[in-house]
N, C-alpha and C. Protein backbone atom coordinates (compact mmCIF):
# COMPACT_ATOMS: atom_id res chain seq x y z
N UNK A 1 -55.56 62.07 -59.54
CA UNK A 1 -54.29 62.47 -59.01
C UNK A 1 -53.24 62.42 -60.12
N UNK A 2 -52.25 62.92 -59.49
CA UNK A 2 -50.57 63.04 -61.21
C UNK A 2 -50.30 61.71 -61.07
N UNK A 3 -50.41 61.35 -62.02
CA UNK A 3 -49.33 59.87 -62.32
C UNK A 3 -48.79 60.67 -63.81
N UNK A 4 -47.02 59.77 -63.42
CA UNK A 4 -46.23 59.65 -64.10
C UNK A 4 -45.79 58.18 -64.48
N UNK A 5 -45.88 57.90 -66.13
CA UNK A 5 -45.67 56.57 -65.83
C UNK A 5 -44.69 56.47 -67.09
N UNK A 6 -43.33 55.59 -67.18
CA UNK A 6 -42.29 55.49 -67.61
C UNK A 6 -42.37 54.19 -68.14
N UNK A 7 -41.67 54.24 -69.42
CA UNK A 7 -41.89 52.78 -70.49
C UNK A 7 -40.52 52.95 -71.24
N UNK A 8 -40.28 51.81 -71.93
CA UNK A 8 -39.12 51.67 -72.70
C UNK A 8 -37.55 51.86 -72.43
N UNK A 9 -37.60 51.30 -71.13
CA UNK A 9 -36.40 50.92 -70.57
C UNK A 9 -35.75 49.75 -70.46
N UNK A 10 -34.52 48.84 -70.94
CA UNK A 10 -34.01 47.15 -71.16
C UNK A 10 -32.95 47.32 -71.13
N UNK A 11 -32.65 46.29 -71.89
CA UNK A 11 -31.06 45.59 -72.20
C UNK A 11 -30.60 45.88 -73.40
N UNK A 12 -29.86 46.75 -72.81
CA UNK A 12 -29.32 46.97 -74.80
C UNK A 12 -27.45 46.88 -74.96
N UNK A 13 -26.73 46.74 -75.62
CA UNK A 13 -25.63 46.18 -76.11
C UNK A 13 -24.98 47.90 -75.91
N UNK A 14 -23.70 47.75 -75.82
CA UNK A 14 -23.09 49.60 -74.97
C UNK A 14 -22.64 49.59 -76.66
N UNK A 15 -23.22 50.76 -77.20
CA UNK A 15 -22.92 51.37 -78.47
C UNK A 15 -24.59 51.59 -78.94
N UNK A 16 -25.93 51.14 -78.20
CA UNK A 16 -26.86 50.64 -78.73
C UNK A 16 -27.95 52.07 -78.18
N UNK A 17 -29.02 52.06 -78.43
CA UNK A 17 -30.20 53.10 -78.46
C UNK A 17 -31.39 52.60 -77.80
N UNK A 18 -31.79 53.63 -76.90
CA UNK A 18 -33.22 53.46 -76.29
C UNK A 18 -34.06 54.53 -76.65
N UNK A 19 -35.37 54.64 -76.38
CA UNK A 19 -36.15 55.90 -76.38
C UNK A 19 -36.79 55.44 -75.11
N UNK A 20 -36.96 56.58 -73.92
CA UNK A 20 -37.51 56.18 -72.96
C UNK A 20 -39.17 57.18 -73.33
N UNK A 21 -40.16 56.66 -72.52
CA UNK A 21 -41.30 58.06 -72.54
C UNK A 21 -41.85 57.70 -71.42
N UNK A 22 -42.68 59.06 -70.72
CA UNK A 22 -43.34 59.25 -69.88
C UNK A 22 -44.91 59.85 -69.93
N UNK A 23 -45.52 58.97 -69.89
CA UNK A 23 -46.68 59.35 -69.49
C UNK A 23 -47.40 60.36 -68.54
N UNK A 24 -48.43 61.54 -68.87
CA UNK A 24 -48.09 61.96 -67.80
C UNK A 24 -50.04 62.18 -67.90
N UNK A 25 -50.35 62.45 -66.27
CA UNK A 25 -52.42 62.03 -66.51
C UNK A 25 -52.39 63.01 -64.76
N UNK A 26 -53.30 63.54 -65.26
CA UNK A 26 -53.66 64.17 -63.43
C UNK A 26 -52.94 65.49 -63.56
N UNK A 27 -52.49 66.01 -64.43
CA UNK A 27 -51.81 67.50 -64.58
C UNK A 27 -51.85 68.54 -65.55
N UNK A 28 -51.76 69.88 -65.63
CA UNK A 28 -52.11 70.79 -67.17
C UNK A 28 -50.82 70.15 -67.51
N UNK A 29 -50.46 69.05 -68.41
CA UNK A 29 -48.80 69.14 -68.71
C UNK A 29 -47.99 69.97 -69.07
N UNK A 30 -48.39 70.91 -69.81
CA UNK A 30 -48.60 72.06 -70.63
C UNK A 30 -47.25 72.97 -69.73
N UNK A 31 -48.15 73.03 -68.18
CA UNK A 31 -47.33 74.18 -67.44
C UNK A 31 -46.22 73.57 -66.46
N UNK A 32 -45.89 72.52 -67.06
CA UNK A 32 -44.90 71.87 -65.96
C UNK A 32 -43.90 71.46 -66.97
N UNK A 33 -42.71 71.99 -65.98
CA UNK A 33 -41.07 71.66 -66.56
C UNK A 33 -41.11 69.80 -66.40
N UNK A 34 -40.69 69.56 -66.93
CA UNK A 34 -40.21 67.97 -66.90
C UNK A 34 -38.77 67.62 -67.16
N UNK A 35 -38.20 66.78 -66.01
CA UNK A 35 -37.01 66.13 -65.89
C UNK A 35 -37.13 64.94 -66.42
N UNK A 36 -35.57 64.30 -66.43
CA UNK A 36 -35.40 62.91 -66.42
C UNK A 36 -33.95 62.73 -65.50
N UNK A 37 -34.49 62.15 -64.48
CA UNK A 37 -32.72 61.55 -63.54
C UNK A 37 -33.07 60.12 -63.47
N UNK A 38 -31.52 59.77 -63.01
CA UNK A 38 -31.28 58.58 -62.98
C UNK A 38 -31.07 58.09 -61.52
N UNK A 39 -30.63 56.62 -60.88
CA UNK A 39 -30.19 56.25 -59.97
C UNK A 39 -29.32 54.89 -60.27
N UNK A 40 -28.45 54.99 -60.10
CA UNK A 40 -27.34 53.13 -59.96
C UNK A 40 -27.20 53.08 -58.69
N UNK A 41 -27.42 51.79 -58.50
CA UNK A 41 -27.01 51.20 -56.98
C UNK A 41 -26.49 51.77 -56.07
N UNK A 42 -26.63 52.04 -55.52
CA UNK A 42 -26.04 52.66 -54.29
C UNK A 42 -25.33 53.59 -54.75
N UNK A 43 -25.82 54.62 -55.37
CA UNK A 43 -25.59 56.25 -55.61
C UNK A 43 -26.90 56.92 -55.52
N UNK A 44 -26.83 58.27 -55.65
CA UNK A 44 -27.98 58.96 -55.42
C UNK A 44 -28.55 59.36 -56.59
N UNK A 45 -29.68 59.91 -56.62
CA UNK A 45 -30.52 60.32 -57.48
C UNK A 45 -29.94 61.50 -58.78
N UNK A 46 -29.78 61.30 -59.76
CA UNK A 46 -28.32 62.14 -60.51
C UNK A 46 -29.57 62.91 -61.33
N UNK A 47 -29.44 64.12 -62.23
CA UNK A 47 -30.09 64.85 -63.32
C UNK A 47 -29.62 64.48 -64.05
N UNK A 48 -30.17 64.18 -65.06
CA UNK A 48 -29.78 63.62 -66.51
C UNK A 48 -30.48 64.67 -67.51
N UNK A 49 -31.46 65.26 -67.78
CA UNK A 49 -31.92 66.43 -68.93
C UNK A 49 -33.46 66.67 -68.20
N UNK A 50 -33.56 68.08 -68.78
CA UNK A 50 -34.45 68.81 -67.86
C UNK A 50 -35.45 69.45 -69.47
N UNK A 51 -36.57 70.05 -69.87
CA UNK A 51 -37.21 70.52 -70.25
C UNK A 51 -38.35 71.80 -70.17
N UNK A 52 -38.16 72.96 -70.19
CA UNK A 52 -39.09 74.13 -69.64
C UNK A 52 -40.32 73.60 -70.24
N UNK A 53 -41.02 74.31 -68.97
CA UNK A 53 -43.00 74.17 -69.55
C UNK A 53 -42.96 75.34 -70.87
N UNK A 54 -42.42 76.35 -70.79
CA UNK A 54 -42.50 77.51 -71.81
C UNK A 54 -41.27 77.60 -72.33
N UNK A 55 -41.64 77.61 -73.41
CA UNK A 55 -40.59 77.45 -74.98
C UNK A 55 -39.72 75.96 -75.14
N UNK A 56 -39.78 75.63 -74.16
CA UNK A 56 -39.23 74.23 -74.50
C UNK A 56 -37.63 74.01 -74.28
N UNK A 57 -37.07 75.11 -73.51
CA UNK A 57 -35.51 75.23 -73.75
C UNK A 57 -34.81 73.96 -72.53
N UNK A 58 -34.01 73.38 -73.09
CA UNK A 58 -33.59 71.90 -72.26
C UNK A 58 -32.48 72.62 -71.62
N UNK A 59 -32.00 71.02 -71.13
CA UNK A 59 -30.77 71.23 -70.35
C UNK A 59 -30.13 70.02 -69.91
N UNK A 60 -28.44 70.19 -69.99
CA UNK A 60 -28.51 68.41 -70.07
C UNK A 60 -27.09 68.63 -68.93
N UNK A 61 -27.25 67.05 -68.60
CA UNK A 61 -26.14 66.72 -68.05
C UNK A 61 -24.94 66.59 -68.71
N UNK A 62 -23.91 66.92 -68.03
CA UNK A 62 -22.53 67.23 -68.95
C UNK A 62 -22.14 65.29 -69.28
N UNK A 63 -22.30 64.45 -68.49
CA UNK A 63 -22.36 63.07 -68.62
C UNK A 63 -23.12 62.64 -70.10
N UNK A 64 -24.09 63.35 -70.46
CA UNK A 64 -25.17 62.81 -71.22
C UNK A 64 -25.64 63.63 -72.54
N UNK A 65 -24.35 64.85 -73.07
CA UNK A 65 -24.53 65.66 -73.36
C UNK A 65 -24.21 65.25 -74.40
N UNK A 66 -24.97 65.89 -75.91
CA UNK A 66 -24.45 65.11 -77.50
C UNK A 66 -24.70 63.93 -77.51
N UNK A 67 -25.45 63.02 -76.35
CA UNK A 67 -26.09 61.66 -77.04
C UNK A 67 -27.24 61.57 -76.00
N UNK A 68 -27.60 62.33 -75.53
CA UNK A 68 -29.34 62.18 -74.61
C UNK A 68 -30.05 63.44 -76.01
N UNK A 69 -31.14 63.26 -76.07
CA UNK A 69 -32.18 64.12 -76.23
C UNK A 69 -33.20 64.38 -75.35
N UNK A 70 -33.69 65.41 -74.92
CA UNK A 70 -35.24 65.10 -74.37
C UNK A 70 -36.01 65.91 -75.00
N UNK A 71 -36.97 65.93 -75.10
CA UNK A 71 -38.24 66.16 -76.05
C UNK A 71 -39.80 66.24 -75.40
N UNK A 72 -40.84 67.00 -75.72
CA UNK A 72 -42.08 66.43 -75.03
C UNK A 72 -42.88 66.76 -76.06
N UNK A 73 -44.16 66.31 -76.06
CA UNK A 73 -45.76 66.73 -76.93
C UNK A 73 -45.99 66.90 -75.65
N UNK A 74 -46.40 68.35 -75.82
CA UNK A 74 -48.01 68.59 -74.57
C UNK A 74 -48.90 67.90 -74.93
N UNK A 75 -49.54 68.02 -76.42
CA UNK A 75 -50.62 67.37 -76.54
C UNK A 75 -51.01 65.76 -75.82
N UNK A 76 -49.67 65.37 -76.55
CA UNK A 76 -50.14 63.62 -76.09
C UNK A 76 -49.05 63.74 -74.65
N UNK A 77 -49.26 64.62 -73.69
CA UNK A 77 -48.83 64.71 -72.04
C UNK A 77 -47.61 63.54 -72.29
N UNK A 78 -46.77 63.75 -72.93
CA UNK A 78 -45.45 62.97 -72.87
C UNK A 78 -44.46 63.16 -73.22
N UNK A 79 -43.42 62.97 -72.39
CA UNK A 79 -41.89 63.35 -72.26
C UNK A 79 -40.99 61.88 -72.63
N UNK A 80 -40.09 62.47 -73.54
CA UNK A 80 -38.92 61.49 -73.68
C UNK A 80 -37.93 61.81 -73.84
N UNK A 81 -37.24 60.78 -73.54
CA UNK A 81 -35.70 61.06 -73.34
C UNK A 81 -35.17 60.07 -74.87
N UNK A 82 -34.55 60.06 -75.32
CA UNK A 82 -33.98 59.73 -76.77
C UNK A 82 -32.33 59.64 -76.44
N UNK A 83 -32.03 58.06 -76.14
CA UNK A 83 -30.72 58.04 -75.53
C UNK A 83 -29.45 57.14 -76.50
N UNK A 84 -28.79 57.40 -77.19
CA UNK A 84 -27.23 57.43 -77.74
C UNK A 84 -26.57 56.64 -77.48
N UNK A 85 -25.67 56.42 -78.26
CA UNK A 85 -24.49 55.68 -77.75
C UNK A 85 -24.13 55.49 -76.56
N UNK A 86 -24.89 54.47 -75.79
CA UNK A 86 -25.02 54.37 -74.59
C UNK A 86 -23.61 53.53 -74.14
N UNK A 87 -23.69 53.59 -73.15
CA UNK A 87 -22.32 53.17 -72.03
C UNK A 87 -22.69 52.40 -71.51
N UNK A 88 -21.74 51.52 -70.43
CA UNK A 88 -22.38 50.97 -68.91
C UNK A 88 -22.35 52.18 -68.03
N UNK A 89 -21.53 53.07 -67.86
CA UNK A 89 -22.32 54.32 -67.33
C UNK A 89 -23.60 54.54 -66.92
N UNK A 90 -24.56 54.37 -67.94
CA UNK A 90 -25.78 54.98 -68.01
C UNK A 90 -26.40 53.74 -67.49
N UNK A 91 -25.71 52.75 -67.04
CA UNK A 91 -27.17 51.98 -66.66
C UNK A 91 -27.41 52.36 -64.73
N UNK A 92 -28.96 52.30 -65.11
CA UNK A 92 -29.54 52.69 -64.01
C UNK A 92 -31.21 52.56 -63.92
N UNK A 93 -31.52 53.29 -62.85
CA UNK A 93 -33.17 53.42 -63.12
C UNK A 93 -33.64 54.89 -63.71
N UNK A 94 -34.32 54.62 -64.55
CA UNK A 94 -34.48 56.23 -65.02
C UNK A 94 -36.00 56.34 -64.35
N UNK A 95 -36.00 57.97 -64.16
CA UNK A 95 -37.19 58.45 -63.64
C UNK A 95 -37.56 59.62 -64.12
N UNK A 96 -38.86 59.81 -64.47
CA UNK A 96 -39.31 61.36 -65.17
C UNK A 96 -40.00 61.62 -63.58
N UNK A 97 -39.70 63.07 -63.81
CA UNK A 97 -40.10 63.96 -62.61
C UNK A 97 -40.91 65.25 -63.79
N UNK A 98 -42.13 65.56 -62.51
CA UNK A 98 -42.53 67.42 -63.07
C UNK A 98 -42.45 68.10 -61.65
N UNK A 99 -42.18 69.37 -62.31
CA UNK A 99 -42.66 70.38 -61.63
C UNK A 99 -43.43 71.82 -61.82
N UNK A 100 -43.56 72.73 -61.48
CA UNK A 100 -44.05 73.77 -61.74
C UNK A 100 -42.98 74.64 -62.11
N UNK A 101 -43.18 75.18 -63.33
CA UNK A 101 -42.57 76.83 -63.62
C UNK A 101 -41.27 76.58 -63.47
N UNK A 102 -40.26 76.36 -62.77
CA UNK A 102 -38.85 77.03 -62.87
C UNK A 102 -38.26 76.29 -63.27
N UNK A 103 -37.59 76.11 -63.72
CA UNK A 103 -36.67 74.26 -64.30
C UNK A 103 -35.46 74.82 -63.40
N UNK A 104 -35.35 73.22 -62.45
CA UNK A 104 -33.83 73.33 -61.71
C UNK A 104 -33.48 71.65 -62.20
N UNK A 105 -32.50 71.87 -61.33
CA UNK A 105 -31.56 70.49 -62.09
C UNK A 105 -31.68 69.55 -60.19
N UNK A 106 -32.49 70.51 -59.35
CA UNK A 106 -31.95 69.84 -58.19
C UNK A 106 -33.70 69.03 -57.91
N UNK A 107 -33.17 67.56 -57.44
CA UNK A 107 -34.84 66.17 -57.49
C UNK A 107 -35.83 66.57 -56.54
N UNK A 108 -35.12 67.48 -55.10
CA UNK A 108 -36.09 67.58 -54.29
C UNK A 108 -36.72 68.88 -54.59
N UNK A 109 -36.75 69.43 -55.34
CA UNK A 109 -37.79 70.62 -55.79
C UNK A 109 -38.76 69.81 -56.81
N UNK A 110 -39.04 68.85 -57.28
CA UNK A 110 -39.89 68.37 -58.31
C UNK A 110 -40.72 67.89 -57.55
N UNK A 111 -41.66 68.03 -57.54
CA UNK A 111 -43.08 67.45 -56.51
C UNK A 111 -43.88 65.71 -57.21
N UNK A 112 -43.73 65.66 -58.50
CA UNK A 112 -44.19 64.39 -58.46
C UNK A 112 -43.38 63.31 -59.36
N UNK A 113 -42.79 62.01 -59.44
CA UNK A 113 -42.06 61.51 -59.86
C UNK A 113 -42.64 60.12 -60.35
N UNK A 114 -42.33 59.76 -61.37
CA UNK A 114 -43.10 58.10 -61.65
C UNK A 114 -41.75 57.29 -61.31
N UNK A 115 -42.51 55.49 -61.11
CA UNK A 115 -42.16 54.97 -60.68
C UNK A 115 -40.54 54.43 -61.28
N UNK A 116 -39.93 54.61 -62.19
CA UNK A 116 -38.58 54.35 -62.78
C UNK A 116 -38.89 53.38 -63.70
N UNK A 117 -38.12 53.27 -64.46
CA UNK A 117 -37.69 52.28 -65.78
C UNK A 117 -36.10 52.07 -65.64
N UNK A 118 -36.05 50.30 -65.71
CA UNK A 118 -34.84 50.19 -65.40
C UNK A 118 -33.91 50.21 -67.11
N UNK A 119 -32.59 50.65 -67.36
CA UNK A 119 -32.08 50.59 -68.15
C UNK A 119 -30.82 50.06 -67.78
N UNK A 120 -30.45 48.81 -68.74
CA UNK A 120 -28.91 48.06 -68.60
C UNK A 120 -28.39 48.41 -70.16
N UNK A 121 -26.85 48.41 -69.44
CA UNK A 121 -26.16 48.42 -70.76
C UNK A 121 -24.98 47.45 -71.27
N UNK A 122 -24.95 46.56 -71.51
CA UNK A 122 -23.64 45.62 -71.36
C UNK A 122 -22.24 45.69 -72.11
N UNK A 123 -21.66 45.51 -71.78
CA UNK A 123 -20.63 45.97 -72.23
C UNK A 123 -19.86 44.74 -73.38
């Protein structure tokens, strides 16, 4: 079956750098767009940067824009997010999502999602 599985998420100091990645097993990775959203406490599920299965063209949140990267290897089925001068803003749970073919920015069109990586940022 798809598992998505998410690593390299902590505590880091607000001015400080993460690289998050996602694992991805049970899918052609190849043909699937891959997200990354977030969630803080009692808010909803937000888009943070998106990735096409073909050509690779991203897309970012205006929040996260000029200090997120996202990136993938098909080969080694993994997606990352490459995150900046981080804020307390940004702390939350991050989650990689795929889907098939169309890249949207909206969570309930992505059919499979791993379990989150939590990220803090202190101020």
């Amino acid at each position: 079956q798809v598992q998505l599985v998410e690593s390299g998420g902590g505590l880091v100091q607000a001015g400080g750098s993460l690289r998050l990645s996602c694992a991805a097993s049970g899918l052609t990775f190849s043909t699937y767009t891959m997200g990354w959203f977030r969630q803080a406490p009692g808010k909803e599920r937000d888009f943070v940067a998106g990735i096409a299965w073909a050509g690779g063209g991203t897309d970012y949140a205006d929040t996260v824009k000029g200090r997120f990267t996202i990136s993938r290897d098909n080969a080694k089925k993994t997606l990352y997010l490459q995150m900046n001068s981080l804020n307390s803003e940004d702390t939350a749970v991050y989650y990689c999502a795929a889907k098939r073919f169309t890249a949207t920015r909206k969570p309930s069109e992505y059919g499979y999602w791993g379990q989150g990586t939590q990220v803090t940022v202190s101020s």
